[in-house]
N, C-alpha and C. Protein backbone atom coordinates (compact mmCIF):
# COMPACT_ATOMS: atom_id res chain seq x y z
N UNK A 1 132.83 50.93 31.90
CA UNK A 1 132.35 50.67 30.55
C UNK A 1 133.51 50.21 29.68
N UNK A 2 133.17 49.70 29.17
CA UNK A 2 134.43 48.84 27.90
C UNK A 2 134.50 49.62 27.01
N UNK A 3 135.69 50.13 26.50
CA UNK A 3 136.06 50.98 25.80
C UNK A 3 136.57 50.68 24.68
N UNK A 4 136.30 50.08 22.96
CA UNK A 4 137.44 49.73 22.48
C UNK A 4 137.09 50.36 21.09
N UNK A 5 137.37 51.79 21.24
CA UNK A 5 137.11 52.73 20.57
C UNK A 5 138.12 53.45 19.67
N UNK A 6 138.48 53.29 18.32
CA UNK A 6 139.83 54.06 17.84
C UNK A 6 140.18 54.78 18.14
N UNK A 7 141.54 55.29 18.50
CA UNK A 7 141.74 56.87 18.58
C UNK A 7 142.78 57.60 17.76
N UNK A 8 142.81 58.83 17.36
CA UNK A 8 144.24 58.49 16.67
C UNK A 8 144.39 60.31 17.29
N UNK A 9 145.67 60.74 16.23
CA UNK A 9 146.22 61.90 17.17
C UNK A 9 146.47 62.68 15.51
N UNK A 10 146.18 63.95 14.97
CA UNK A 10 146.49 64.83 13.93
C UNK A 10 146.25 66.23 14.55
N UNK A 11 146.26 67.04 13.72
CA UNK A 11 146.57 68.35 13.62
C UNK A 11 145.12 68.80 12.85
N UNK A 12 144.29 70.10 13.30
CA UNK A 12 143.32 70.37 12.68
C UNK A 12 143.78 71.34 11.27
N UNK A 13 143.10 70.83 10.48
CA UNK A 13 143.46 71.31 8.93
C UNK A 13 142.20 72.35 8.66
N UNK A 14 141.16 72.60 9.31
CA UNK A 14 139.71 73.14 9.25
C UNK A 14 139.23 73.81 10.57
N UNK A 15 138.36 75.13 10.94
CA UNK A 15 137.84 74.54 11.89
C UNK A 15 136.90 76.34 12.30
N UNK A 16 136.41 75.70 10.66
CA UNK A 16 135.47 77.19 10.06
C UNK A 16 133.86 76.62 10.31
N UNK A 17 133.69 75.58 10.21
CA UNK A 17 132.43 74.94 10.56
C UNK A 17 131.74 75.34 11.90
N UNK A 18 130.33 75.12 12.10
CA UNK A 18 130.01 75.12 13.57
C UNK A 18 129.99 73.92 13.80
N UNK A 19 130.64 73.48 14.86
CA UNK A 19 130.79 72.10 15.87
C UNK A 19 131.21 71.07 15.17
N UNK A 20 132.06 71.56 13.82
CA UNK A 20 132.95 70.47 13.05
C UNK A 20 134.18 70.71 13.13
N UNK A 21 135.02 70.06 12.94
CA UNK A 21 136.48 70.51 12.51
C UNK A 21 136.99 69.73 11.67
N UNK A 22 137.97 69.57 11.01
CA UNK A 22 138.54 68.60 9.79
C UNK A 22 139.63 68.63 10.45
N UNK A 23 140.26 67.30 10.83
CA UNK A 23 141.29 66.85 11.13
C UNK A 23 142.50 66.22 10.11
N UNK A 24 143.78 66.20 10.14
CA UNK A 24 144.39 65.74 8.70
C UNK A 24 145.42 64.88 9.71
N UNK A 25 145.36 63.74 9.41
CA UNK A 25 146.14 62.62 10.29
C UNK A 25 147.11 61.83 9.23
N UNK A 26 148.26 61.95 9.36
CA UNK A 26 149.73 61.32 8.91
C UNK A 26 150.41 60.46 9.60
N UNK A 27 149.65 59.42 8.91
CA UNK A 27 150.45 58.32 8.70
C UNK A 27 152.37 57.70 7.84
N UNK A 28 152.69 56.93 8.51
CA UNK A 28 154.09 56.70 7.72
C UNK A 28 154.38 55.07 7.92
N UNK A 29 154.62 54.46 6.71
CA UNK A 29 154.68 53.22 7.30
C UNK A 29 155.52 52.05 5.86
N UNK A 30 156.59 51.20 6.27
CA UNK A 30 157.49 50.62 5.04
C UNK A 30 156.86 50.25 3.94
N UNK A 31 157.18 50.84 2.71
CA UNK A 31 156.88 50.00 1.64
C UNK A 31 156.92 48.04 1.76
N UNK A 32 155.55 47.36 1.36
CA UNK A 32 155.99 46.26 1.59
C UNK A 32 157.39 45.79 0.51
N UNK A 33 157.51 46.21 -0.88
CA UNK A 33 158.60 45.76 -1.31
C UNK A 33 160.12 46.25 -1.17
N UNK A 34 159.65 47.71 -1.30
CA UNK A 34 160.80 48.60 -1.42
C UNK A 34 161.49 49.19 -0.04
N UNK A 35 160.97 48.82 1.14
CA UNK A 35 160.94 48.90 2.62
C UNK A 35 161.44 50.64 2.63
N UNK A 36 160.87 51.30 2.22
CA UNK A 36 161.26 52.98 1.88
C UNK A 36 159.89 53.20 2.67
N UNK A 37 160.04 54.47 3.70
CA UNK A 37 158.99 54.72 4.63
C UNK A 37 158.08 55.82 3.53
N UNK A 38 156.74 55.82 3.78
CA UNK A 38 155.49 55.95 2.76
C UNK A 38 154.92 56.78 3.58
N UNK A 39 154.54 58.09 3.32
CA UNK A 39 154.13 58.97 4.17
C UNK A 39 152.43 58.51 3.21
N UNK A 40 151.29 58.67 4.43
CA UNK A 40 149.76 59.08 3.73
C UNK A 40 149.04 59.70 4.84
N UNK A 41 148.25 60.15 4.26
CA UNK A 41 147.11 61.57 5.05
C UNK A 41 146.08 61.28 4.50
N UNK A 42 144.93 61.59 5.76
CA UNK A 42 143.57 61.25 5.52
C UNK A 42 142.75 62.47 6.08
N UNK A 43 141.75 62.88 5.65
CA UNK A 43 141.14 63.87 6.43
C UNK A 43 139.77 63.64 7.28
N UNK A 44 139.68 63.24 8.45
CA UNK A 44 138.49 62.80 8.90
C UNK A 44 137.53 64.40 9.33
N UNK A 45 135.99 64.51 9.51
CA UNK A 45 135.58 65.45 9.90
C UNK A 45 135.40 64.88 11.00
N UNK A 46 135.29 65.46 12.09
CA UNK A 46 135.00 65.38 13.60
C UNK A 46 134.03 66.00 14.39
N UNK A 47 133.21 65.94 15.32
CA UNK A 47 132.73 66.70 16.28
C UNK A 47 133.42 67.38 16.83
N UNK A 48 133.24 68.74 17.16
CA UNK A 48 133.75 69.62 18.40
C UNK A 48 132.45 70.02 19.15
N UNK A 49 131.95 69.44 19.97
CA UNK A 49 130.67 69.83 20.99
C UNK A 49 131.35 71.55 21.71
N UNK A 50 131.79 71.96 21.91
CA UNK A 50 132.04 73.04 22.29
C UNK A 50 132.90 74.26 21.17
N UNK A 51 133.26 74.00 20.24
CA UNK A 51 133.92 74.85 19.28
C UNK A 51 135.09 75.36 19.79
N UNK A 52 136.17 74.76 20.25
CA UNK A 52 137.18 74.75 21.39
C UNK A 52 138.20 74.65 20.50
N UNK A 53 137.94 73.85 19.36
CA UNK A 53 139.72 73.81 18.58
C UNK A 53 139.36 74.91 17.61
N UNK A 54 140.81 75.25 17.10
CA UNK A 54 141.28 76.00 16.05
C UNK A 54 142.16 75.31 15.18
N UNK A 55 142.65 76.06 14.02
CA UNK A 55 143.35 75.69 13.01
C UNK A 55 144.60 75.53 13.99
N UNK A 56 145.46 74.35 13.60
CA UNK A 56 146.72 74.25 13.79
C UNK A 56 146.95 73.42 14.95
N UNK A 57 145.57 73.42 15.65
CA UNK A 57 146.06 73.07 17.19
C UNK A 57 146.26 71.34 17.17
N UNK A 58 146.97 70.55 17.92
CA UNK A 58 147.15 69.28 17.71
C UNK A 58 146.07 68.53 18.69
N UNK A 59 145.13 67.38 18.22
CA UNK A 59 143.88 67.17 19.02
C UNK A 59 144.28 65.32 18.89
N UNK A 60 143.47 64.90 20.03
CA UNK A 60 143.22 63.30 20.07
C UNK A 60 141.70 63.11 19.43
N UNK A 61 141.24 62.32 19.20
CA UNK A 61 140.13 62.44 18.46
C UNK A 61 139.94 60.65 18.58
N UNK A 62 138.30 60.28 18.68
CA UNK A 62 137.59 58.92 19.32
C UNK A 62 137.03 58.65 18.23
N UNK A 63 136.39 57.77 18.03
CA UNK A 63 135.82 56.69 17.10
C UNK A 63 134.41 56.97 17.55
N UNK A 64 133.06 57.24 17.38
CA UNK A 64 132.28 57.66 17.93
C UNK A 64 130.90 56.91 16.47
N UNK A 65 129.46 56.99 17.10
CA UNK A 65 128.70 56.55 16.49
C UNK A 65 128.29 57.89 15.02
N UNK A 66 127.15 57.41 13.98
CA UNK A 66 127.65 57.97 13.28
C UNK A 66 126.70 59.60 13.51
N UNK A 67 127.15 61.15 13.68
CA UNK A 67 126.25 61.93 13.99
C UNK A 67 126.15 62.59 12.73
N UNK A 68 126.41 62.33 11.42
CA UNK A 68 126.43 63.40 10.30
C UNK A 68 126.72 62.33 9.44
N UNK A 69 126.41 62.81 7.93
CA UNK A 69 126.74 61.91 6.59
C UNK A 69 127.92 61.78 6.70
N UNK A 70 128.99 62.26 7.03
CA UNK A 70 130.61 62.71 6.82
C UNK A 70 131.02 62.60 8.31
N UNK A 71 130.48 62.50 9.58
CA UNK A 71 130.81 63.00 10.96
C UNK A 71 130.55 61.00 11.64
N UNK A 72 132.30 60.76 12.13
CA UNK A 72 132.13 59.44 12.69
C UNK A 72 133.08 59.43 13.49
N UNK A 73 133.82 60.78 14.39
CA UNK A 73 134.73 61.07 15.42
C UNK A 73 134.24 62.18 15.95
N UNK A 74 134.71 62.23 16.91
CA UNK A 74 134.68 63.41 18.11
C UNK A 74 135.99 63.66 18.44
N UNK A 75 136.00 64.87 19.43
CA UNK A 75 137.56 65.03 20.07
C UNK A 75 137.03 64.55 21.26
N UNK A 76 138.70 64.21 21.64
CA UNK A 76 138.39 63.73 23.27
C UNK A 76 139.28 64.51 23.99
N UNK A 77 140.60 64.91 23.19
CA UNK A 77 141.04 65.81 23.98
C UNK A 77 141.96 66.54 23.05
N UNK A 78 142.24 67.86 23.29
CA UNK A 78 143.32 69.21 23.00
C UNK A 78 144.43 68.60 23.35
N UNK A 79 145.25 68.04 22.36
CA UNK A 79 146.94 67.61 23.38
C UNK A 79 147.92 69.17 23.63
N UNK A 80 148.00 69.59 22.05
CA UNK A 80 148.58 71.38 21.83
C UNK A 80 147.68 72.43 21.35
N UNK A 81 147.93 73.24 22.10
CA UNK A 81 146.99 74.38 21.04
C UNK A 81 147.88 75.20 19.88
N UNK A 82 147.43 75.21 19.15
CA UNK A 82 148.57 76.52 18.04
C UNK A 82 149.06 77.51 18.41
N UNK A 83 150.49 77.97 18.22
CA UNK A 83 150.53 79.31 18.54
C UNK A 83 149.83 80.56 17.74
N UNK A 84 149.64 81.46 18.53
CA UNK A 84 149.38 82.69 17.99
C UNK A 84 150.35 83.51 17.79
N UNK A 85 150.41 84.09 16.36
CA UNK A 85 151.22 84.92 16.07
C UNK A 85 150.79 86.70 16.20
């Protein structure tokens, strides 16, 4: 199957929902004038079909059709999990 699906890689900022999580993805990239690197953050909500992530843990996350007013990613995979303290 042809795959040409976004993906990107953040840290879960949420993940109090059932079968949602809020992901917070940081970006960094040159000012076009001032060429000074520009940090920005976005918060996408995501699918979790299994309720598998937690706060903190670092996730890959897909481009997916739309399943919720707010819901237009899924995870695809757990890269880190958070530590427990």
């Amino acid at each position: 199957m042809d795959n040409n699906r976004k993906e990107l890689s953040g840290l879960v900022h949420s993940a109090s929902m059932d079968k949602t999580i809020v992901v917070n993805i940081v970006r960094s990239f040159p000012h076009p004038m001032y060429k000074k690197y520009v940090k920005f953050s976005k918060k996408y909500y995501v699918h979790d079909e299994k309720n598998s992530c937690e706060k903190g843990d670092s996730v890959l996350i897909e481009e997916s059709k739309p399943l919720s007013k707010l819901k237009r990613w899924r995870v695809k995979k757990i890269l880190k999990k958070a530590v427990k303290i």
